[in-house]
N, C-alpha and C. Protein backbone atom coordinates (compact mmCIF):
# COMPACT_ATOMS: atom_id res chain seq x y z
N UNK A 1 144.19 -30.58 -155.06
CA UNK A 1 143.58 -30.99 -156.32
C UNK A 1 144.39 -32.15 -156.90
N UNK A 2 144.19 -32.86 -157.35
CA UNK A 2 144.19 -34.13 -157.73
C UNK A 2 144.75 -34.14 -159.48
N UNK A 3 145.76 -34.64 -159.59
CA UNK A 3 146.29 -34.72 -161.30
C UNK A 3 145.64 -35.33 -161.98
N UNK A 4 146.29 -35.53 -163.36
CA UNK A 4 145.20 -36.33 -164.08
C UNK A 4 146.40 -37.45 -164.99
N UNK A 5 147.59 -37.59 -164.19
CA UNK A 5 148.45 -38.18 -164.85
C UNK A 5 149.15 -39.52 -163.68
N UNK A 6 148.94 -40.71 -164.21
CA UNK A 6 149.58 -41.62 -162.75
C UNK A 6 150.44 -42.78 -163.82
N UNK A 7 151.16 -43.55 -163.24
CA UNK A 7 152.37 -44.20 -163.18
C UNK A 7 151.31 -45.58 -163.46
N UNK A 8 151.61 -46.73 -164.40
CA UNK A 8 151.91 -48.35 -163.83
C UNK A 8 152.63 -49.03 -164.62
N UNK A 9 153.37 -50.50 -163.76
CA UNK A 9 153.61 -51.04 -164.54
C UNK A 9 153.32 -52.62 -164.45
N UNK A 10 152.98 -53.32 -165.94
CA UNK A 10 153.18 -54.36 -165.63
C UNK A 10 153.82 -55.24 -165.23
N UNK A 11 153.35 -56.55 -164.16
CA UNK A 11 154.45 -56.84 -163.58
C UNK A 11 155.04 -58.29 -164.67
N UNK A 12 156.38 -58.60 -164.52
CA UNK A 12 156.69 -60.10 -164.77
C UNK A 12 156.02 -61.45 -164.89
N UNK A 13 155.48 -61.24 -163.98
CA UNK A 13 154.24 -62.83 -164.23
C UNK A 13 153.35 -62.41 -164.98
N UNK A 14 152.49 -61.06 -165.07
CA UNK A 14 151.53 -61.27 -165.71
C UNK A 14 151.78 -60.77 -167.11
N UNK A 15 153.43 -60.74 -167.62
CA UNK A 15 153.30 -60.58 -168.46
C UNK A 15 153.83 -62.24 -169.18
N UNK A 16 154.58 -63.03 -168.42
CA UNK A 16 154.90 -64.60 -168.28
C UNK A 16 153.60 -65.38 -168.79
N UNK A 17 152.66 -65.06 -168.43
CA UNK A 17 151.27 -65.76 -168.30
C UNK A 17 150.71 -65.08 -169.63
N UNK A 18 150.84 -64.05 -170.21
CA UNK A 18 150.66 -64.03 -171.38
C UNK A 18 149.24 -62.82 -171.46
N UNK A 19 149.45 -62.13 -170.56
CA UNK A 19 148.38 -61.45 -169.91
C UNK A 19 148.82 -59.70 -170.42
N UNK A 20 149.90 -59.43 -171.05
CA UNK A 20 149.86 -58.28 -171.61
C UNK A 20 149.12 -57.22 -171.73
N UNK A 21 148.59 -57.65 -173.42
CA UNK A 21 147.24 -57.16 -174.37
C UNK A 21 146.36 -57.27 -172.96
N UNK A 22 145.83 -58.21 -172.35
CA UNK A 22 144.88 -57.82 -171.82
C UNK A 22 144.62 -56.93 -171.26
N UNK A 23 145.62 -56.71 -170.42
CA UNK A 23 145.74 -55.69 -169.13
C UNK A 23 145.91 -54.82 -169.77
N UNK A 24 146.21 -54.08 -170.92
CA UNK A 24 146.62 -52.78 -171.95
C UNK A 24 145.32 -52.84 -172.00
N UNK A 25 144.33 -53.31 -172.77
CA UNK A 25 143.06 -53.19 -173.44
C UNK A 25 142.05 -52.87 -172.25
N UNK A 26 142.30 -53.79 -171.05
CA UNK A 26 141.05 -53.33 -169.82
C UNK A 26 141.79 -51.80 -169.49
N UNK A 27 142.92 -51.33 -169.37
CA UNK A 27 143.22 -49.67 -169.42
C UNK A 27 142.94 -49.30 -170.28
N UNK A 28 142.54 -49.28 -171.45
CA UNK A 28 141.96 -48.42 -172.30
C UNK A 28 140.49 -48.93 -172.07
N UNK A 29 139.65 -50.12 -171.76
CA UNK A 29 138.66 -49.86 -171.62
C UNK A 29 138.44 -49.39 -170.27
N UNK A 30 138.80 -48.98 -169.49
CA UNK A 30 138.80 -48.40 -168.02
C UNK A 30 138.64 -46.75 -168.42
N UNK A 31 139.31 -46.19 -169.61
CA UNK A 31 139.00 -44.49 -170.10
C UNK A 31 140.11 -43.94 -169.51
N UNK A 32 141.08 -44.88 -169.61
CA UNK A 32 142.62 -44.48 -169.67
C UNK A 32 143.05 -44.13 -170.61
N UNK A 33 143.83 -43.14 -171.38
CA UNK A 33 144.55 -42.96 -172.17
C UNK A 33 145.92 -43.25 -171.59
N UNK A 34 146.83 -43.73 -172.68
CA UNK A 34 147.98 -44.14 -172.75
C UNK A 34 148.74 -42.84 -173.29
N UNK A 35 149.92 -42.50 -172.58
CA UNK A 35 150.57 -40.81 -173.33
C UNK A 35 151.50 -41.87 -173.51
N UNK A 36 152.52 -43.08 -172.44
CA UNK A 36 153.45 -43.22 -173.38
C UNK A 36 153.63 -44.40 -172.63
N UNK A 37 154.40 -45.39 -173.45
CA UNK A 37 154.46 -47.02 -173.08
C UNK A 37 155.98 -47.70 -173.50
N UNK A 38 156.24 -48.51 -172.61
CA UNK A 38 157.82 -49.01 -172.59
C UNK A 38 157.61 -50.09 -172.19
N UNK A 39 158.25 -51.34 -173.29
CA UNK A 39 158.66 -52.64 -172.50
C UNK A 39 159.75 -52.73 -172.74
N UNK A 40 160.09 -53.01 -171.04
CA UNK A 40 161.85 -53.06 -170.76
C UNK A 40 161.64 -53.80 -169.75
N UNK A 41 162.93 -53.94 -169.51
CA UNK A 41 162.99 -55.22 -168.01
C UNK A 41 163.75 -54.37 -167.14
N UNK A 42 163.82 -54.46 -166.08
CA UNK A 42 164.79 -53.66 -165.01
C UNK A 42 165.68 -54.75 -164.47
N UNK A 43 167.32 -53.55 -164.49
CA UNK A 43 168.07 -54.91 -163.41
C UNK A 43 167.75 -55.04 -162.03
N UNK A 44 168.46 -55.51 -161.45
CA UNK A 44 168.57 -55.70 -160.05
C UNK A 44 168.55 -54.36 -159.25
N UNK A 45 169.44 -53.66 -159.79
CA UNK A 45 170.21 -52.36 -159.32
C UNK A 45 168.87 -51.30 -159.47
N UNK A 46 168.36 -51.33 -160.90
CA UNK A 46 166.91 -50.54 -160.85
C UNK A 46 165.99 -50.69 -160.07
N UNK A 47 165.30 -51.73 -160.23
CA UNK A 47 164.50 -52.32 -159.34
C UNK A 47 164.90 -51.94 -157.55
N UNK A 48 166.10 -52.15 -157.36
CA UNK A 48 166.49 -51.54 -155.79
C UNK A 48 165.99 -49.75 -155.51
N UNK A 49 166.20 -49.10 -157.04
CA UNK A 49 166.26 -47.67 -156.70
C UNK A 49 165.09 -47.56 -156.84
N UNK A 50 164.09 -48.11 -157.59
CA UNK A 50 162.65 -48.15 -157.77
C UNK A 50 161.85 -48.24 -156.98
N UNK A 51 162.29 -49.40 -156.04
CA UNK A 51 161.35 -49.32 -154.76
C UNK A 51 162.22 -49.38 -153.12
N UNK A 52 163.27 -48.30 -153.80
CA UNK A 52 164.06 -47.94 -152.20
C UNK A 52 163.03 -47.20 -151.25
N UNK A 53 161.41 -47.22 -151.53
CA UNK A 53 160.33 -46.32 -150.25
C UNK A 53 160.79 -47.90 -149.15
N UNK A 54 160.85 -48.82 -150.04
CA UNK A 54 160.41 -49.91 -149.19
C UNK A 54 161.95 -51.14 -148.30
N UNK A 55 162.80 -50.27 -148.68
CA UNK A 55 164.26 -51.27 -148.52
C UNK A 55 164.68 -51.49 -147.57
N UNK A 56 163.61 -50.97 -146.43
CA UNK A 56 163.81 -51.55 -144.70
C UNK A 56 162.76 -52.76 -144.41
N UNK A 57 161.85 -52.74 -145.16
CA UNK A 57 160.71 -54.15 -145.07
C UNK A 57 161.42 -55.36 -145.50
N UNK A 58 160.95 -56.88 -145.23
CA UNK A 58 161.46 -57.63 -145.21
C UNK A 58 161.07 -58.48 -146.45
N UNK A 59 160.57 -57.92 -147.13
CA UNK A 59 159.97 -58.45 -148.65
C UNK A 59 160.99 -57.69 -149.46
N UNK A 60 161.21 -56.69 -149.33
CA UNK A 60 161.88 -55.80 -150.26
C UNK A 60 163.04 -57.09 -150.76
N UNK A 61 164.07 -57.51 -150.96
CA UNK A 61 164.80 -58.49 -151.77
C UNK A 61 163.75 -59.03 -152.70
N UNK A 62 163.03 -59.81 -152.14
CA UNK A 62 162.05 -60.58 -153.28
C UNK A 62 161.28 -60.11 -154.07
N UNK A 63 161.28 -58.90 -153.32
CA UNK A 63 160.34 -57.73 -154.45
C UNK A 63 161.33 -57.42 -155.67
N UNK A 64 162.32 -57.09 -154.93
CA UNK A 64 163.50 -56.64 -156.54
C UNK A 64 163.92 -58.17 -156.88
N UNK A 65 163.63 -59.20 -156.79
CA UNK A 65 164.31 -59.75 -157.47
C UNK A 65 162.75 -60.60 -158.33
N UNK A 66 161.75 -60.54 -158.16
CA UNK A 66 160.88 -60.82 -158.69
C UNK A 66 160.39 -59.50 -160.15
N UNK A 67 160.77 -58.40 -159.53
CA UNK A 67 160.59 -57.34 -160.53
C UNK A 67 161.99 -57.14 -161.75
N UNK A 68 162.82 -57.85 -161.38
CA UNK A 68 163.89 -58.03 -162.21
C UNK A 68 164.07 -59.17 -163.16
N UNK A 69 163.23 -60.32 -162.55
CA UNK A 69 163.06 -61.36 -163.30
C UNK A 69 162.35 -61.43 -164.76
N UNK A 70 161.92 -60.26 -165.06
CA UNK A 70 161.86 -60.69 -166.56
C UNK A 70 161.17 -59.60 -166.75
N UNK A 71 160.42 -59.61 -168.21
CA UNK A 71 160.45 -57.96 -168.59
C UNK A 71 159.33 -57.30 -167.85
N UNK A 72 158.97 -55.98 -167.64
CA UNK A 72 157.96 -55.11 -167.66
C UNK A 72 157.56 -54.28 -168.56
N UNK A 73 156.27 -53.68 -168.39
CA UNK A 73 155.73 -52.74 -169.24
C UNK A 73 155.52 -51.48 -168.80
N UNK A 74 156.15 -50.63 -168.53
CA UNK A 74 155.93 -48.90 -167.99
C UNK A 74 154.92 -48.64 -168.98
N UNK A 75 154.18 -47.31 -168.25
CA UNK A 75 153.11 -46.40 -168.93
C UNK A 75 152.99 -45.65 -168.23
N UNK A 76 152.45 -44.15 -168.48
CA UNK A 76 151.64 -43.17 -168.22
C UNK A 76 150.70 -43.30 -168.11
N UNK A 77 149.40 -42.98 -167.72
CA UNK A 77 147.82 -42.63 -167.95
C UNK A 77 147.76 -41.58 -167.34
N UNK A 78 146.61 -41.18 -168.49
CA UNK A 78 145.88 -40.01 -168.04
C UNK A 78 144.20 -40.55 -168.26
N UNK A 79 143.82 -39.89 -167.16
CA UNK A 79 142.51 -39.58 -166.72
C UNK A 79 142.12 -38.71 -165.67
N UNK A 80 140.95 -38.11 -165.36
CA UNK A 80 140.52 -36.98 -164.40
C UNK A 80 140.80 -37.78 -163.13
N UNK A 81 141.33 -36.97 -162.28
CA UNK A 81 141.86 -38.26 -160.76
C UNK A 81 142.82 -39.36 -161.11
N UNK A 82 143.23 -39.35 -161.99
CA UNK A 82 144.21 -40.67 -162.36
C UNK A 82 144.50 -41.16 -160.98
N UNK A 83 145.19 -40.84 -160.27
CA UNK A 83 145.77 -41.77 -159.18
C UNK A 83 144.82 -42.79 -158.58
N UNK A 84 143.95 -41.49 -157.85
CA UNK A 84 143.18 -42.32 -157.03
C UNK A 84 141.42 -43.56 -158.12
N UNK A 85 141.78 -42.58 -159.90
CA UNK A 85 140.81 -43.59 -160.38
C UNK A 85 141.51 -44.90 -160.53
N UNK A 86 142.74 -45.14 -161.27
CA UNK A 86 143.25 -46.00 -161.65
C UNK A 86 143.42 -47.11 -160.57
N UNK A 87 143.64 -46.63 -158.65
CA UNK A 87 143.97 -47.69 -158.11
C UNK A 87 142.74 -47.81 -157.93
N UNK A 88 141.63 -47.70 -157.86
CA UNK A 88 140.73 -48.15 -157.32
C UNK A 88 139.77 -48.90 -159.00
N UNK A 89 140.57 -49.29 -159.74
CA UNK A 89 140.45 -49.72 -160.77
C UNK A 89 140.87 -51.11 -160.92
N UNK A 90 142.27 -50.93 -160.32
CA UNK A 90 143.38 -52.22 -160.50
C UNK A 90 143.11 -52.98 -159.06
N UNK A 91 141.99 -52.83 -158.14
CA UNK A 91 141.80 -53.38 -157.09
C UNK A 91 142.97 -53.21 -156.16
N UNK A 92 142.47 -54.23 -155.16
CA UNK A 92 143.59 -54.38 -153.36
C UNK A 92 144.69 -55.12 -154.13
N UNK A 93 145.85 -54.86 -153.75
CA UNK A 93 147.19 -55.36 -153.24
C UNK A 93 147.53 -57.12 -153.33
N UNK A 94 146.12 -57.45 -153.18
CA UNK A 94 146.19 -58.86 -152.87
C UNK A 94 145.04 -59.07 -153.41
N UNK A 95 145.18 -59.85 -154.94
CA UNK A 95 144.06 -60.25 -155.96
C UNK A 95 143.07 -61.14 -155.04
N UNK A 96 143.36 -61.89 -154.40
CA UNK A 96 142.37 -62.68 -153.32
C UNK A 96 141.38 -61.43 -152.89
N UNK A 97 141.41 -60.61 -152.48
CA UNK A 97 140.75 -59.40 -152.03
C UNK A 97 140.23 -58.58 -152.58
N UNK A 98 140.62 -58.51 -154.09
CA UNK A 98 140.60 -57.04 -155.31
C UNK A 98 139.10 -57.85 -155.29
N UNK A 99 138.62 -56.27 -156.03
CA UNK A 99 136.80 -56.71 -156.65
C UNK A 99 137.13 -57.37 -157.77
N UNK A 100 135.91 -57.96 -157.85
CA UNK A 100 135.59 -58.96 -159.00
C UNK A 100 135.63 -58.00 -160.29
N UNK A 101 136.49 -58.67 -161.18
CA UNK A 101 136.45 -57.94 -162.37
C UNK A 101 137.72 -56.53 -162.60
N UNK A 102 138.20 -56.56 -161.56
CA UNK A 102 139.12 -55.61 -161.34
C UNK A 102 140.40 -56.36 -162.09
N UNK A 103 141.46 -55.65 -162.35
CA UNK A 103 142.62 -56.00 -162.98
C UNK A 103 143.73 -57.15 -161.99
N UNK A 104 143.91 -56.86 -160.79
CA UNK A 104 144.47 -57.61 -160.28
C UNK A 104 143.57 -59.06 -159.79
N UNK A 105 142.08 -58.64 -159.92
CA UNK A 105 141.55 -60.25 -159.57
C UNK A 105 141.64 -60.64 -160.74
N UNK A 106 141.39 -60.24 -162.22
CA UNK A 106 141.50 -60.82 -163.13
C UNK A 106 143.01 -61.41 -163.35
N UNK A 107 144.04 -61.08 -163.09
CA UNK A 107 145.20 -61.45 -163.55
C UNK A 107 146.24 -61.64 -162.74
N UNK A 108 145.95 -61.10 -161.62
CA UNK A 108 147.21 -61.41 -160.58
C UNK A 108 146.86 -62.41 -159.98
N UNK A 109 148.39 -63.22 -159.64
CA UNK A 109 148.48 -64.74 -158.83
C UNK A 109 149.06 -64.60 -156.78
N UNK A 110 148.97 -63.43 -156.68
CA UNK A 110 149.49 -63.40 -154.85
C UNK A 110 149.77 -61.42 -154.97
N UNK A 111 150.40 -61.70 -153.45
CA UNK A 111 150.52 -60.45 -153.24
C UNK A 111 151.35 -59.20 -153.93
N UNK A 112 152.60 -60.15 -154.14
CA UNK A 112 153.56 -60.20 -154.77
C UNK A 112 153.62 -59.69 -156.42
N UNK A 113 152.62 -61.06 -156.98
CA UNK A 113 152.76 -61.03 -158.49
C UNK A 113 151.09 -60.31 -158.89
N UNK A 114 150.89 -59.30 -158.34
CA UNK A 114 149.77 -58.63 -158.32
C UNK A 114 148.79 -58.51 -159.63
N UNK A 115 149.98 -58.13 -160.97
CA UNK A 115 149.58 -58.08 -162.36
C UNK A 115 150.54 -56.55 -162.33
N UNK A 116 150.02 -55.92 -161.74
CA UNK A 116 150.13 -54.57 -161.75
C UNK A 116 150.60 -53.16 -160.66
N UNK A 117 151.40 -52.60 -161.24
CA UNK A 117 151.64 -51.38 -159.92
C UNK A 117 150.94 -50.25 -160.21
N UNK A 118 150.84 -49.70 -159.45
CA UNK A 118 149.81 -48.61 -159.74
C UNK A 118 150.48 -47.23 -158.14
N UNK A 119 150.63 -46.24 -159.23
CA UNK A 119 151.02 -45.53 -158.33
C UNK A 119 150.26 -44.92 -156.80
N UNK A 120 150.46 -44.25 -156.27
CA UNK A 120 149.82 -44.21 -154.48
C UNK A 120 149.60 -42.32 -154.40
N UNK A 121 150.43 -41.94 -155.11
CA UNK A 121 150.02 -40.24 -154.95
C UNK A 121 151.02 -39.45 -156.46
N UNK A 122 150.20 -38.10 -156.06
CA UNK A 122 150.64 -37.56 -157.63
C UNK A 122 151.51 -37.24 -157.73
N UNK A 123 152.25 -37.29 -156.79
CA UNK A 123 153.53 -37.03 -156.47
C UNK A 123 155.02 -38.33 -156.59
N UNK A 124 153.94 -39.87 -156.47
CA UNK A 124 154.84 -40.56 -156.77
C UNK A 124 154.57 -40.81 -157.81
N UNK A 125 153.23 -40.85 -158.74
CA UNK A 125 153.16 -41.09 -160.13
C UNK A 125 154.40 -39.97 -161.00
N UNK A 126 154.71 -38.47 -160.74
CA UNK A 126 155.61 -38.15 -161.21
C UNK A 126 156.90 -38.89 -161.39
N UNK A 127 157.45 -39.01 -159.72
CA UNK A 127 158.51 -39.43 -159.73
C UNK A 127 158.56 -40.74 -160.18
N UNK A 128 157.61 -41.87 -160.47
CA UNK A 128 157.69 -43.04 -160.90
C UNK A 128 157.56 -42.77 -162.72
N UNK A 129 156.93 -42.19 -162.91
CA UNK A 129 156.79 -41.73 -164.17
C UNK A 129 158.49 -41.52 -164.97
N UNK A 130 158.82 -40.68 -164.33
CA UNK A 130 159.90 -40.04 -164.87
C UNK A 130 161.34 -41.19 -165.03
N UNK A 131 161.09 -41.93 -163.83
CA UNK A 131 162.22 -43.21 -163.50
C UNK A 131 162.39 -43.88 -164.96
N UNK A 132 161.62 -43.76 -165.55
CA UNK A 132 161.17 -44.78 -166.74
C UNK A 132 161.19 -43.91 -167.68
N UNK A 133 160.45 -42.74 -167.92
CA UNK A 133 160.41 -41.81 -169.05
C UNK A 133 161.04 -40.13 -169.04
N UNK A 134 162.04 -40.21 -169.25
CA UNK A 134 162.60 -39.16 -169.46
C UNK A 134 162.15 -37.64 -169.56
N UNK A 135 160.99 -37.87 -170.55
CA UNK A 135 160.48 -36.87 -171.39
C UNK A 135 159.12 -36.56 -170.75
N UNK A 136 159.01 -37.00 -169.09
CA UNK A 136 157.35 -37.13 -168.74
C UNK A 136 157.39 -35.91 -168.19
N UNK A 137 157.97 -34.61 -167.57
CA UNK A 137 157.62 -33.29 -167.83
C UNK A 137 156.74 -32.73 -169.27
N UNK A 138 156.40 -33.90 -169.76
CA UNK A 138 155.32 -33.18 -171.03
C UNK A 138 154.44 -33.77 -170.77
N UNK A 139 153.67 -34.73 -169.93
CA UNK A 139 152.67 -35.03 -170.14
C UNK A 139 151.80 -34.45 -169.07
């Protein structure tokens, strides 16, 4: 069975580009609720522990050092299926590819600077959840 609680965050460019509010407002018009929201930036060192699934691939450096480069926005959502509604919300991986109207074709510039992360199972929305929010055993 499927949670109703998943992980994202905004990324650096699209918050550079001035793309914030937007991307907040298409999650709430998407029938996301927001339980809880953080803008912070991650260092280097975070960003490494954040996405240590990936620290044998050959992107991983540019990934942390692009996700360190300037601030982000953590959140929660809830919705019925969160995981699997939300990614299939925020489109493919690669805005060139995402559906039209989706969050990453609307706002992301490459593979990389997507707009948005969006968690992959309910199990990493916890653990991504929690990286960021302390207090997410309540939601």
């Amino acid at each position: 069975m499927s949670g109703n609680i998943t992980f994202t965050m905004i990324k650096p460019k699209a918050i550079a580009d001035g793309n914030m509010g937007n991307i907040i407002a298409k999650i709430i018009q998407g029938g996301f609720h927001i339980k809880a929201l953080k803008l912070t930036r991650l260092t280097k060192d975070q960003a490494r522990k954040f996405y240590a699934v990936h620290s044998e691939r050959p992107f991983f450096e540019g990934l942390v050092s692009f996700m360190s480069s300037g601030p982000i926005v953590a959140a929660i959502l809830e919705k019925e299926d969160a995981v699997l509604n939300y990614r299939n919300y925020i489109g493919a991986t690669n805005p060139a590819d995402a559906a039209a109207g989706s969050i990453r074709a609307l706002y992301g510039t490459s593979i990389e600077a997507n707009a948005v992360h969006g968690s992959d199972s309910d199990e990493n929305a916890a653990n991504e959840g929690a990286f960021f929010f302390s207090e997410f055993e309540r939601f």
